[in-house]
Protein backbone atom coordinates (compact mmCIF):
# COMPACT_ATOMS: atom_id res chain seq x y z
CA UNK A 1 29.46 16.01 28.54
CA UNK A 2 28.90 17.53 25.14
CA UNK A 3 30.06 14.73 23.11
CA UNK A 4 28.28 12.15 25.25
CA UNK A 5 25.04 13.79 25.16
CA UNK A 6 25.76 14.17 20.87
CA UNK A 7 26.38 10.22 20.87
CA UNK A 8 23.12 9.71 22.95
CA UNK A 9 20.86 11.94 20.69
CA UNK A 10 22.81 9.81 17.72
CA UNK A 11 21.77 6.96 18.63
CA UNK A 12 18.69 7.48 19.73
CA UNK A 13 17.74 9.03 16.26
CA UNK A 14 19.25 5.57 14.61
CA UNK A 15 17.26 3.45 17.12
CA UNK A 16 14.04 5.74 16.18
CA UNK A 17 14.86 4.57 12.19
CA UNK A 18 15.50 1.41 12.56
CA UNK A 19 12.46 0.32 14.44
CA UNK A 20 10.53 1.37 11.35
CA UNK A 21 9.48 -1.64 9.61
CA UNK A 22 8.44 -2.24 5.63
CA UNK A 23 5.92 -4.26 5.69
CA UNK A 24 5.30 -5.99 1.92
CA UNK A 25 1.62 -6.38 1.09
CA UNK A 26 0.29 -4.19 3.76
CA UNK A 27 -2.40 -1.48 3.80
CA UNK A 28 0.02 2.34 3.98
CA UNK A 29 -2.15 4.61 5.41
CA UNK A 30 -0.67 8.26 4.05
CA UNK A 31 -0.40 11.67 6.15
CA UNK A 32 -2.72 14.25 4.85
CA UNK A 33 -5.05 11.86 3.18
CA UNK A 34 -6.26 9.24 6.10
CA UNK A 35 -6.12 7.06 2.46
CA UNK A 36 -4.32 3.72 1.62
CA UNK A 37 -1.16 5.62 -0.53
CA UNK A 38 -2.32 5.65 -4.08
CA UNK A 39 1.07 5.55 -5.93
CA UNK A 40 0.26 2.40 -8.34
CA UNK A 41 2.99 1.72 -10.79
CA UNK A 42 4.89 4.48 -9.78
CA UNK A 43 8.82 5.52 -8.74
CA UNK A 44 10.81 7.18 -6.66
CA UNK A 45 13.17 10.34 -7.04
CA UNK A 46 15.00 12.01 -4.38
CA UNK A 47 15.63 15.57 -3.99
CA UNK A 48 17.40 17.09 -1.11
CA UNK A 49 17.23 14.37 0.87
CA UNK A 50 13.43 13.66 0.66
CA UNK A 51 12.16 11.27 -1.23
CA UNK A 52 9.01 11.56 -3.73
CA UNK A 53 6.80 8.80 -4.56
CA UNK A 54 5.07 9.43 -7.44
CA UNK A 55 2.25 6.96 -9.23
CA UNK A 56 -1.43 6.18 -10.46
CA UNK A 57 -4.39 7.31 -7.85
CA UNK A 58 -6.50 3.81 -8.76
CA UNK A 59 -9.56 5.10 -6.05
CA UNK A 60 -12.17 5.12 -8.45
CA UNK A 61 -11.00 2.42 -10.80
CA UNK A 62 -8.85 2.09 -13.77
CA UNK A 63 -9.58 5.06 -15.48
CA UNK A 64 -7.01 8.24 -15.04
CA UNK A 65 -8.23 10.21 -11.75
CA UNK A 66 -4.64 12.01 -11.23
CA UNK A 67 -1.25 11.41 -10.66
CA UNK A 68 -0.26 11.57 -7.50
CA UNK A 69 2.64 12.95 -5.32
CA UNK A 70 4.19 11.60 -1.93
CA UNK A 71 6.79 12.67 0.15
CA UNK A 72 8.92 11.05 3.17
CA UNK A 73 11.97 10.92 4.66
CA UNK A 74 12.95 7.50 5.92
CA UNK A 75 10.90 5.61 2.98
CA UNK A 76 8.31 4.47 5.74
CA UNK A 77 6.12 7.74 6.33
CA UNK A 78 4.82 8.84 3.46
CA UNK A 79 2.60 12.14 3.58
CA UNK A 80 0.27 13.34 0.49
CA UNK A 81 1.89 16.31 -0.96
CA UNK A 82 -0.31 17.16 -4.15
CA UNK A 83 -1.83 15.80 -7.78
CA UNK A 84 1.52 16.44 -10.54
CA UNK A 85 -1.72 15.85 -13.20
CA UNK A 86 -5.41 15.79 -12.75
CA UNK A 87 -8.19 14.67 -14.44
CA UNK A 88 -9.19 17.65 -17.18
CA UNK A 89 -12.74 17.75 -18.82
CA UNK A 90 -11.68 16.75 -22.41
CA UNK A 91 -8.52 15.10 -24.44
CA UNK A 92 -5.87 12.73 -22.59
CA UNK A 93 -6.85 13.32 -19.66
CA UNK A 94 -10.17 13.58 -19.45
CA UNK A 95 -12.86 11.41 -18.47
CA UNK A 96 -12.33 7.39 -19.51
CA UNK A 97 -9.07 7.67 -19.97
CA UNK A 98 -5.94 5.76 -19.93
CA UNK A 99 -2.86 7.01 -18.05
CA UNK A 100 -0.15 4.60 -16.39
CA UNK A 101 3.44 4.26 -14.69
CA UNK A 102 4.01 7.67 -14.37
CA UNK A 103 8.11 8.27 -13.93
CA UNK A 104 9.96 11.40 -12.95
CA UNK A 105 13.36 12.35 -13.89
CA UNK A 106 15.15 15.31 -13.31
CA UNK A 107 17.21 17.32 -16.31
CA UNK A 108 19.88 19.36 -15.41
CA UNK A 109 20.15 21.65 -18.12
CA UNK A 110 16.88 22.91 -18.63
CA UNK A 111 16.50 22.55 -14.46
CA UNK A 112 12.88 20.99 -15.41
CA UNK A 113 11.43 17.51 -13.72
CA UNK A 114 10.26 15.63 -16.97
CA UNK A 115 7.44 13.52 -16.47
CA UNK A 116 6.41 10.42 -18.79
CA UNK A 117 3.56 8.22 -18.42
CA UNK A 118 1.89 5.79 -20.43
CA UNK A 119 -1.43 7.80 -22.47
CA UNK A 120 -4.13 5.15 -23.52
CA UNK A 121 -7.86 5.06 -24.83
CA UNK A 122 -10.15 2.67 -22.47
CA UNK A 123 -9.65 0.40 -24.87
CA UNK A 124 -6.00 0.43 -25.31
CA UNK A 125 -6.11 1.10 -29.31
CA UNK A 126 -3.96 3.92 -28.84
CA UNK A 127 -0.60 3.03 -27.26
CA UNK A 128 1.38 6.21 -26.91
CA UNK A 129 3.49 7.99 -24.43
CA UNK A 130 2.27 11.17 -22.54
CA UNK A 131 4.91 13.96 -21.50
CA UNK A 132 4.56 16.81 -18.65
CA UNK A 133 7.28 19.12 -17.02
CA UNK A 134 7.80 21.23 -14.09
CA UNK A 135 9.92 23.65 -12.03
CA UNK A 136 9.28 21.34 -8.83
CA UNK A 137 8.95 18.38 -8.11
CA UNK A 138 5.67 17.82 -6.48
CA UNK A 139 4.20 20.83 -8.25
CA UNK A 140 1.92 21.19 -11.13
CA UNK A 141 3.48 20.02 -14.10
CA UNK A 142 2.55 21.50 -17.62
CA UNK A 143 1.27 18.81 -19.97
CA UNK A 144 2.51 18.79 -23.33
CA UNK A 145 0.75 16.14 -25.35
CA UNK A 146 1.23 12.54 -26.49
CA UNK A 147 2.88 10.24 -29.17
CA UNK A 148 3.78 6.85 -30.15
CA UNK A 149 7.85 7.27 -29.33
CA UNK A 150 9.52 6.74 -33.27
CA UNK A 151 6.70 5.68 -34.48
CA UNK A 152 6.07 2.90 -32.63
CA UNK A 153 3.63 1.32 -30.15
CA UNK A 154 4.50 2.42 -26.46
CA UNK A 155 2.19 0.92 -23.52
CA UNK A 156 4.15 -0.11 -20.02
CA UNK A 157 7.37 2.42 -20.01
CA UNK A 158 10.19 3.46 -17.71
CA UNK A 159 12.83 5.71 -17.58
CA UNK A 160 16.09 5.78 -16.70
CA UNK A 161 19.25 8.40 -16.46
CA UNK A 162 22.66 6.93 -16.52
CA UNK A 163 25.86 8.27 -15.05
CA UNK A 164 26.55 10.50 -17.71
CA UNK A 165 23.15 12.37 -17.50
CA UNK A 166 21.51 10.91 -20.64
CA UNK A 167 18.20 10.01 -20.29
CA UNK A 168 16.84 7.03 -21.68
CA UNK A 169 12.58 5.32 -21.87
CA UNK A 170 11.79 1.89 -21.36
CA UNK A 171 9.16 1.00 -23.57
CA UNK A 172 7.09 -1.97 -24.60
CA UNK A 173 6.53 -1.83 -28.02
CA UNK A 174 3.67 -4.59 -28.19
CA UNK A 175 4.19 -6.09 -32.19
CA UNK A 176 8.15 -6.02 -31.52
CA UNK A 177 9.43 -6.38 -28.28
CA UNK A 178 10.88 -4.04 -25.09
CA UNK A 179 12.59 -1.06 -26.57
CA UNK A 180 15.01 1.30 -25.00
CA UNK A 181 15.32 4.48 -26.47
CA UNK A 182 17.62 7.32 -25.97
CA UNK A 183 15.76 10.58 -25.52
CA UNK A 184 16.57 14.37 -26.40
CA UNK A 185 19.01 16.06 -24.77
CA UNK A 186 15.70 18.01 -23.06
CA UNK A 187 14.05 14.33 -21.74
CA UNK A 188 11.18 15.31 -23.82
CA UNK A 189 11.33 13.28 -26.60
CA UNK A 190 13.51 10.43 -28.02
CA UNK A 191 16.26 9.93 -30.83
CA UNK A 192 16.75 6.57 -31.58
CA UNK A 193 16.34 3.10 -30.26
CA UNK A 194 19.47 1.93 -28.70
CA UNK A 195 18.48 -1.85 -28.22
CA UNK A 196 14.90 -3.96 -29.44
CA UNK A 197 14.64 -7.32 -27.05
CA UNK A 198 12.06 -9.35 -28.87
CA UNK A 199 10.97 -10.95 -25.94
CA UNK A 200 7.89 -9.37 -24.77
CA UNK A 201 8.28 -7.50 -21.46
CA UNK A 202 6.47 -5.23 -19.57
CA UNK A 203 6.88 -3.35 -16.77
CA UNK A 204 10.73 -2.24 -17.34
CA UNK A 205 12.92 -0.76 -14.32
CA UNK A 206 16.61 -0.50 -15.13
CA UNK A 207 18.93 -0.46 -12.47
CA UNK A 208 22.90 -0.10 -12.65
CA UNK A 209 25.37 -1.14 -10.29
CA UNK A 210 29.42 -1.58 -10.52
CA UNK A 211 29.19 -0.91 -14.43
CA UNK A 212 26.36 -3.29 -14.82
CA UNK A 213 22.97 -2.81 -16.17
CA UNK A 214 20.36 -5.03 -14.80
CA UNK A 215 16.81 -4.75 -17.06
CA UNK A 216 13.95 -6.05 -14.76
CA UNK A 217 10.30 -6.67 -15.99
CA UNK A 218 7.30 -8.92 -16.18
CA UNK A 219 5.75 -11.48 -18.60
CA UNK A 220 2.67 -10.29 -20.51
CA UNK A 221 0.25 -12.01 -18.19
CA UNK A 222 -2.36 -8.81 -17.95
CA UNK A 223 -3.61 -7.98 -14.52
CA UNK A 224 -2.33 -11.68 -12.97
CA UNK A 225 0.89 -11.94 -11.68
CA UNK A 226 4.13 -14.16 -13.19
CA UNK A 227 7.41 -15.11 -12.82
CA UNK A 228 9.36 -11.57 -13.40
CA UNK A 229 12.67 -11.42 -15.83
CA UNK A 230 16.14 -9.92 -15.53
CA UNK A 231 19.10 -9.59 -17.92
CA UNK A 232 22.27 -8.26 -17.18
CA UNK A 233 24.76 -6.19 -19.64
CA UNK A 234 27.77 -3.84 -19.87
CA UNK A 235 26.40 -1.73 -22.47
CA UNK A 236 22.90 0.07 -22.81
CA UNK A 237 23.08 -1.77 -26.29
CA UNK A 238 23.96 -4.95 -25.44
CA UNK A 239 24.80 -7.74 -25.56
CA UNK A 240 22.54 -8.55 -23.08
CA UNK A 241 22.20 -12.26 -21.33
CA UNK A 242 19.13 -14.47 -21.37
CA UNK A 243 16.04 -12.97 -19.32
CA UNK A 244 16.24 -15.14 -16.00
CA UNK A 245 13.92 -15.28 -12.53
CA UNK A 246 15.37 -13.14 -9.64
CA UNK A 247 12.79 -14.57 -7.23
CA UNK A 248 12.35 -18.48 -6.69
CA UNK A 249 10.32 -19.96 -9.93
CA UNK A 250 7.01 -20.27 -9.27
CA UNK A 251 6.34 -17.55 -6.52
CA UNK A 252 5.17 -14.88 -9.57
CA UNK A 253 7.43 -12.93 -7.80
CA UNK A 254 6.41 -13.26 -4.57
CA UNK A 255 2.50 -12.25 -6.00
CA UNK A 256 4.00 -8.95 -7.72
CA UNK A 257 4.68 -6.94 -10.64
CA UNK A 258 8.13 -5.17 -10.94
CA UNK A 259 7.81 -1.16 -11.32
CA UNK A 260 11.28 0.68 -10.01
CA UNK A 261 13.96 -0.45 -8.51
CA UNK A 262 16.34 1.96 -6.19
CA UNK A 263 19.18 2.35 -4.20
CA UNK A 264 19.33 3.06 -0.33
CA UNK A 265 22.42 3.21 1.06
CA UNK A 266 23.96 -0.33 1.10
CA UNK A 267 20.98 -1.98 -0.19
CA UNK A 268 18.55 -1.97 -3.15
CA UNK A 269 14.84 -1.95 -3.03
CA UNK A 270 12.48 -3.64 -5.38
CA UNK A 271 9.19 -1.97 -5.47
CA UNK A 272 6.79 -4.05 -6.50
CA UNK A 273 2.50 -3.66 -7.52
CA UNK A 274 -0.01 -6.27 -6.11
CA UNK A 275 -2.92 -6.01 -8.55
CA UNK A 276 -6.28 -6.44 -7.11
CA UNK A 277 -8.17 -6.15 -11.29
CA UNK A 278 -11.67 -6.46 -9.65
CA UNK A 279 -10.95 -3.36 -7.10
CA UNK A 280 -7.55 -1.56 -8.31
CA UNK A 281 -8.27 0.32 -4.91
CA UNK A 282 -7.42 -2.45 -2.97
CA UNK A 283 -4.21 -3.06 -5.16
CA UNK A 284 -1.20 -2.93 -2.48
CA UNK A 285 3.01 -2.82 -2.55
CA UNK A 286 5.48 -5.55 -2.10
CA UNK A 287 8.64 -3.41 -1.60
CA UNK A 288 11.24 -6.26 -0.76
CA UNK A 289 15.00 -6.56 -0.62
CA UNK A 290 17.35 -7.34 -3.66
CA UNK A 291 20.21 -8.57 -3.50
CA UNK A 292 23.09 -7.83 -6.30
CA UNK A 293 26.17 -10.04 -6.54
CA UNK A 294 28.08 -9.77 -9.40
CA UNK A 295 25.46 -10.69 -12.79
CA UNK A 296 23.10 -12.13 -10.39
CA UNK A 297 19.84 -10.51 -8.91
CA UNK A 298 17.94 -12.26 -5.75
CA UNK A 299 14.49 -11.10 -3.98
CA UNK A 300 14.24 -11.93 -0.50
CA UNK A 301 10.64 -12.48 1.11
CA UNK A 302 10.18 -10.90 3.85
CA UNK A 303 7.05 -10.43 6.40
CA UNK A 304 8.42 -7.34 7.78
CA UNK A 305 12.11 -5.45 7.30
CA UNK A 306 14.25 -2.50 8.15
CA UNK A 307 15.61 -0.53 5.40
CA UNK A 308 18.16 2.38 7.21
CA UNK A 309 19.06 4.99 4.90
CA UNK A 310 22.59 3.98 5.54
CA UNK A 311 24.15 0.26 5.77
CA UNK A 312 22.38 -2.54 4.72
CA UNK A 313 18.91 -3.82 5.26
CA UNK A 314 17.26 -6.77 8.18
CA UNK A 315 14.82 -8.25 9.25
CA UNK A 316 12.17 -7.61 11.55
CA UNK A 317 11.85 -10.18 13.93
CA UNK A 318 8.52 -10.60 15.82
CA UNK A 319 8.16 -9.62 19.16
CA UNK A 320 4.92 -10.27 21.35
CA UNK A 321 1.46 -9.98 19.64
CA UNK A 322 -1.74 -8.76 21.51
CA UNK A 323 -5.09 -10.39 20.60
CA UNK A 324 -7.71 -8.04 20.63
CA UNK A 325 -10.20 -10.60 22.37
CA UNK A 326 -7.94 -10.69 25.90
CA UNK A 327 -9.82 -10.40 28.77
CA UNK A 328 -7.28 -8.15 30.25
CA UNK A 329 -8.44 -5.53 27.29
CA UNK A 330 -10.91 -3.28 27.61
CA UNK A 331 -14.08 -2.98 25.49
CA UNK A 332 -16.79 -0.45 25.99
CA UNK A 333 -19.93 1.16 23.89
CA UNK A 334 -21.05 -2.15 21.85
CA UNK A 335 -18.08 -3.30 20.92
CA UNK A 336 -17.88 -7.25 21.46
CA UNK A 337 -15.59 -10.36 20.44
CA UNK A 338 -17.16 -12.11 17.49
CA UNK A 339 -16.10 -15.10 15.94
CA UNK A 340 -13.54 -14.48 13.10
CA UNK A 341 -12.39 -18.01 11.35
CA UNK A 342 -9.20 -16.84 9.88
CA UNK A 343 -8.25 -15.05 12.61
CA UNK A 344 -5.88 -16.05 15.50
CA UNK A 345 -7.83 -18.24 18.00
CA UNK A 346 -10.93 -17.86 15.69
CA UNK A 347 -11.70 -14.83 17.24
CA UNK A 348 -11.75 -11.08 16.75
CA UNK A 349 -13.23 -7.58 18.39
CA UNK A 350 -16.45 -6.13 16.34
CA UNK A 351 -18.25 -3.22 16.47
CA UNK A 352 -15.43 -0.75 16.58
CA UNK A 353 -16.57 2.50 16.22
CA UNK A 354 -19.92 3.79 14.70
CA UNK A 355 -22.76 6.04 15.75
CA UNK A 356 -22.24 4.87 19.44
CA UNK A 357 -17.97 4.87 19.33
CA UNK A 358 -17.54 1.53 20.21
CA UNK A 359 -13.94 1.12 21.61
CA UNK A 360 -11.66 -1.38 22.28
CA UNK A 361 -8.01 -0.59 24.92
CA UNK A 362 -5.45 -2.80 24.74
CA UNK A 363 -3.01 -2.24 27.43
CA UNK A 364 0.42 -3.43 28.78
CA UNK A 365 1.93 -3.14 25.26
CA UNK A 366 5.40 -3.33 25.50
CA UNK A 367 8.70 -1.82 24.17
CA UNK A 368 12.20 -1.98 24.98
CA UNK A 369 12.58 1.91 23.65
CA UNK A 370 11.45 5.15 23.83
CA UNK A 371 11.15 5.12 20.11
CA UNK A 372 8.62 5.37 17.00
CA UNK A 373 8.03 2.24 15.81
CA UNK A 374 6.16 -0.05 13.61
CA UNK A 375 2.70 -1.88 14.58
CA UNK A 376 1.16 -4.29 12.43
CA UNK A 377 -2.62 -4.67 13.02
CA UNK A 378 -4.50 -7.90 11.97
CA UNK A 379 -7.66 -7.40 10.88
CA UNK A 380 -11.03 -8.45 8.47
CA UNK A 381 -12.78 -5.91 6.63
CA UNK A 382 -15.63 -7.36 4.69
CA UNK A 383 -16.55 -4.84 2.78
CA UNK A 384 -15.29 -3.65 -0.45
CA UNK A 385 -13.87 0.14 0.15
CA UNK A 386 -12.16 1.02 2.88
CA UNK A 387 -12.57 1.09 6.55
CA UNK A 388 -11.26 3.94 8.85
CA UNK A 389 -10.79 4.41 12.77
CA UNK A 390 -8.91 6.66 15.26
CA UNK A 391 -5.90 4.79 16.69
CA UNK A 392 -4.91 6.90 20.23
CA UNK A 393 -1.44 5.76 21.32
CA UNK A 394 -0.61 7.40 25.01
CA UNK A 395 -2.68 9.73 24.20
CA UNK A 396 -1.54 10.89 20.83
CA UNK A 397 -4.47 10.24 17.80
CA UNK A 398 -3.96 8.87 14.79
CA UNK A 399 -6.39 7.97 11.62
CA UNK A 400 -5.59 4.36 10.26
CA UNK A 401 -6.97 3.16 6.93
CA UNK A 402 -8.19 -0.48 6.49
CA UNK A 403 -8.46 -2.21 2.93
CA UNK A 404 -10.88 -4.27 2.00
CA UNK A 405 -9.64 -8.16 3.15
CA UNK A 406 -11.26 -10.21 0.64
CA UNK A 407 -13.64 -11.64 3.34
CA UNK A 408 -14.72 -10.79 6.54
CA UNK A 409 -13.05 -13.40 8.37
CA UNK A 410 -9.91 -13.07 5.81
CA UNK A 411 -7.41 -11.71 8.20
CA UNK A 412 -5.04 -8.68 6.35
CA UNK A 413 -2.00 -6.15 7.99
CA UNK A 414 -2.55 -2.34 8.36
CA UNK A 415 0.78 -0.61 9.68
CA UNK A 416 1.08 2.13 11.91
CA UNK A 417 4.57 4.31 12.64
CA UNK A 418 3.68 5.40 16.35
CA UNK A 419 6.11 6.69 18.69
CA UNK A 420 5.94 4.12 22.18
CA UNK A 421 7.32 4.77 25.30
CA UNK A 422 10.03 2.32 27.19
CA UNK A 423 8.49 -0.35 29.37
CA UNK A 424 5.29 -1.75 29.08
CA UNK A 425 2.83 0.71 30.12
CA UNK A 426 1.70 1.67 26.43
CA UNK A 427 -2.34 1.73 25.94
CA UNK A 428 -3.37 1.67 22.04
CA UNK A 429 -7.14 2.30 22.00
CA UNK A 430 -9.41 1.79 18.62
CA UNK A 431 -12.30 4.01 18.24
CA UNK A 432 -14.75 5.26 15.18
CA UNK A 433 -13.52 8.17 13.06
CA UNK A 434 -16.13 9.87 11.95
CA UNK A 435 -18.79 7.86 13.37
CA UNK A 436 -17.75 5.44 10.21
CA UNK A 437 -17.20 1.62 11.27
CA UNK A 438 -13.57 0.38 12.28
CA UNK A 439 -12.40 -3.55 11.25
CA UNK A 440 -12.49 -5.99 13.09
CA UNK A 441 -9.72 -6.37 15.07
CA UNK A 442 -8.03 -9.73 15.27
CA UNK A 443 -4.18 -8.70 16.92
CA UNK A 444 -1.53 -6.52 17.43
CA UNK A 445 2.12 -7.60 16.12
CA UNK A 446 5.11 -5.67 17.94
C-alpha cells in the first residue's frame, strides 16, 4: 500500500502544479501586499529551490520608490518578501530619482548577491550604473554608489554569469551602441568591454543554451513598444549574426518589452514589461514561451499556459466560463447587473462591495480535481488606481487586486490560484474589502 499511496500523493502534487496557469498581460495580485506585483523590469534568481523576483515598485510613478523583492515556488504565487533598496532622503536614491532594471547575481567567492541597476537624474543627463550587495538574497543590500561603467554612458543594463562563473553587464551605451562588459572578479565593477554592437539596443537579457549565446533586446522606441531583436553567437565576443525578430513582425512583440529570459526545466521563459507611460502602475507582464532550436528563437502567444518546473510547457485550454449576470447567481446588498459594452453579452455585475458589502455568489463552478487552480476573472475598472475585493472560495478568503482597465466597460483579466474541490459544487462569492469598491464583474474563465 505504501508505494501506491506515494504514487497517489505524486500525482496529486503534479496535478496541483499543473493546473496553475500564466496568464500574459494579467493583473498578479501578490501575497503579503493585496497589490498588483510591482517587479517592473526586473529578473529572476533562484536559490534553494525558490525563486526571487526582483524589479522596480512603479506605484507612485516613475520616480525610484524601492526595489522590490518576491518570492515563489512554482513561478505562479508570488508573495512580497521585502524592499532590497528604498527610497533615502538625499543622493541616488532620494526623492526624484532615477533607478531601473534592477538585476541580481550571485558571486561565489565573496558569497555576496551583487545587485546592479540603472542610477539616473529625472532627466536622464546622468546615465550611470548603481551597485548594492548583500549576504541574502531578499535582504537589505548595502549601497555602494554609482558610475558610468569605463567611462561610458550606461542607461538600460543586464547582467549575466556564464558557465565558468564570470560575470558579465549588459549595457546600452547611448552615443555607441549595446556594450557587454566583463566585470571584476567581485561583480562590482567591470574590466573591459568584450564586444560594442553599434546597433542601438535596449533592454539586454542574454541567455545561453547548447554553447550558444542568444542576446535579446528592444529598439529605442521609449515607453511604446517594437519589434524586439535577437542575435545568436559562439563567443561572448563575437561574431555575432544580424539582430532578427523572435516574435512574428509586426506584433511589437506581442505588445512587450524584453527584460530576462530563464530556464525552467525543459522550457525557457521570456519575461516581458507592458508599459502603461501615462500610469506605470498599471504597467503589467507578458511572460510567454520561447522556443530555442538550434540559432533560432520563437515566442509563442499564448492567452493562458502551464509552465511545470519539470518537462516542457502547454497550453491552457478553456474550460466553461461563468457570467456574473446568470440568473442562477446570487446577488444581494445593492449589487445589480449593469450594462457593460465590452463585456460578454454586454453585461456585467456592479456595485460589488462598498459601505453596504454588496455581494455577488456564483455557484455550480466546476472542476474535474481536487486541486488549486487558476481563475481568470473578467472585469472593468474605470478608475485609474486600483480596485480591491474579498474573493471567498468554499469558504476560504482571499484579497484580489484589480488594475485599472482603460475604461469602464474595457473588459481586463485578474488571476486567482485557489484551491477547488472535485465536482461542481464550488461557490466563489465577491464582496468589498475594506468597505472599498470591487470591479465590475463581467465572467469567470475555468
Amino acid at each position: 500500500m505504501v508505494p501506491g499511496f506515494l504514487i497517489a500523493c505524486l500525482a496529486q502534487a503534479a496535478t496541483a502544479v499543473a493546473s496553475l496557469q500564466i496568464v500574459p498581460g494579467a493583473t498578479w495580485t501578490a501575497a503579503g501586499t493585496n497589490q498588483h506585483v510591482q517587479a517592473h523590469g526586473g529578473g529572476i534568481i533562484e536559490v534553494d529551490s525558490t525563486y526571487y523576483w526582483i524589479g522596480e515598485n512603479k506605484l507612485d510613478g516613475s520616480a525610484f520608490q524601492s526595489v522590490n523583492c518576491y518570492s515563489s515556488k512554482n513561478l505562479v504565487e508570488w508573495k512580497f518578501a521585502g524592499e532590497l533598496l528604498s527610497r533615502q532622503s538625499s543622493g541616488d536614491l532620494g526623492p526624484d530619482r532615477v533607478l531601473e532594471r534592477p538585476k541580481v547575481i550571485y558571486n561565489e567567492a565573496t558569497s555576496k548577491y551583487v545587485l546592479w541597476m540603472h542610477i539616473d537624474s529625472s532627466n536622464y543627463g546622468e546615465a550611470k550604473t548603481g551597485v548594492a550587495t548583500s549576504s541574502s538574497v531578499c535582504g537589505t543590500y548595502e549601497y555602494l554608489g554609482s558610475f558610468q561603467p569605463l567611462g561610458h554612458q550606461s542607461r538600460d543594463m543586464g547582467l549575466y554569469k556564464d558557465d565558468d562563473g564570470t560575470g558579465y553587464l549588459l549595457t546600452e551605451d547611448r552615443p555607441n551602441g549595446l556594450r557587454i562588459n566583463k566585470l571584476t572578479d567581485d561583480f562590482t565593477n567591470v574590466t573591459e568591454t568584450t564586444h560594442l554592437f553599434p546597433e542601438h539596443i535596449e533592454a539586454p537579457a542574454l541567455y545561453k543554451q547548447n554553447g550558444i549565446y542568444y542576446l535579446f533586446g528592444s529598439q529605442l522606441t521609449g515607453w511604446s513598444n517594437n519589434d524586439n531583436k535577437y542575435v545568436t553567437a559562439t563567443s561572448l565576443s563575437g561574431p555575432w549574426t544580424d539582430w532578427a525578430d523572435f516574435a512574428p513582425s509586426g506584433t511589437n512583440t506581442f505588445e512587450s518589452q524584453t527584460t530576462f529570459i530563464l530556464k525552467v526545466g525543459d522550457s525557457v521563459l521570456y519575461m516581458g514589461d507592458r508599459w502603461d507611460s501615462s500610469n506605470l502602475m498599471r504597467s503589467t507582464y507578458i511572460w510567454l514561451p520561447l522556443t530555442i532550436e538550434g540559432t533560432t528563437a520563437t515566442l509563442h502567444n499564448e492567452t493562458a499556459w502551464v509552465l511545470p518546473l519539470e518537462g516542457t510547457w502547454s497550453s491552457a485550454e478553456d474550460g466553461t466560463n461563468y457570467e456574473a449576470e446568470s440568473p442562477d447567481n446570487a446577488l444581494s446588498n445593492g449589487a445589480k447587473i449593469i450594462s457593460c459594452s465590452g463585456c460578454s453579452g454586454g453585461k456585467s455585475v456592479g456595485y460589488i462591495g462598498g459601505s453596504g458589502d454588496g455581494t455577488v455568489e456564483i455557484t455550480n463552478v466546476a472542476s474535474e480535481e481536487s486541486t488549486v487552480s487558476t481563475l481568470r476573472v473578467r472585469y472593468a475598472n474605470g478608475d485609474s488606481t486600483q480596485r480591491y475585493a474579498n474573493v471567498t472560495v468554499n469558504g476560504q478568503s482571499h484579497v484580489l487586486a484589480f488594475l485599472p482597465s482603460g475604461g469602464g466597460n474595457t473588459p481586463f483579466t485578474s488571476t486567482l490560484h485557489t484551491p477547488l474541490q472535485k465536482g461542481d459544487t464550488n461557490i466563489i462569492t465577491f464582496s468589498a474589502y475594506e468597505e472599498g469598491w470591487g470591479p465590475d464583474l463581467d465572467q469567470l474563465v475555468m
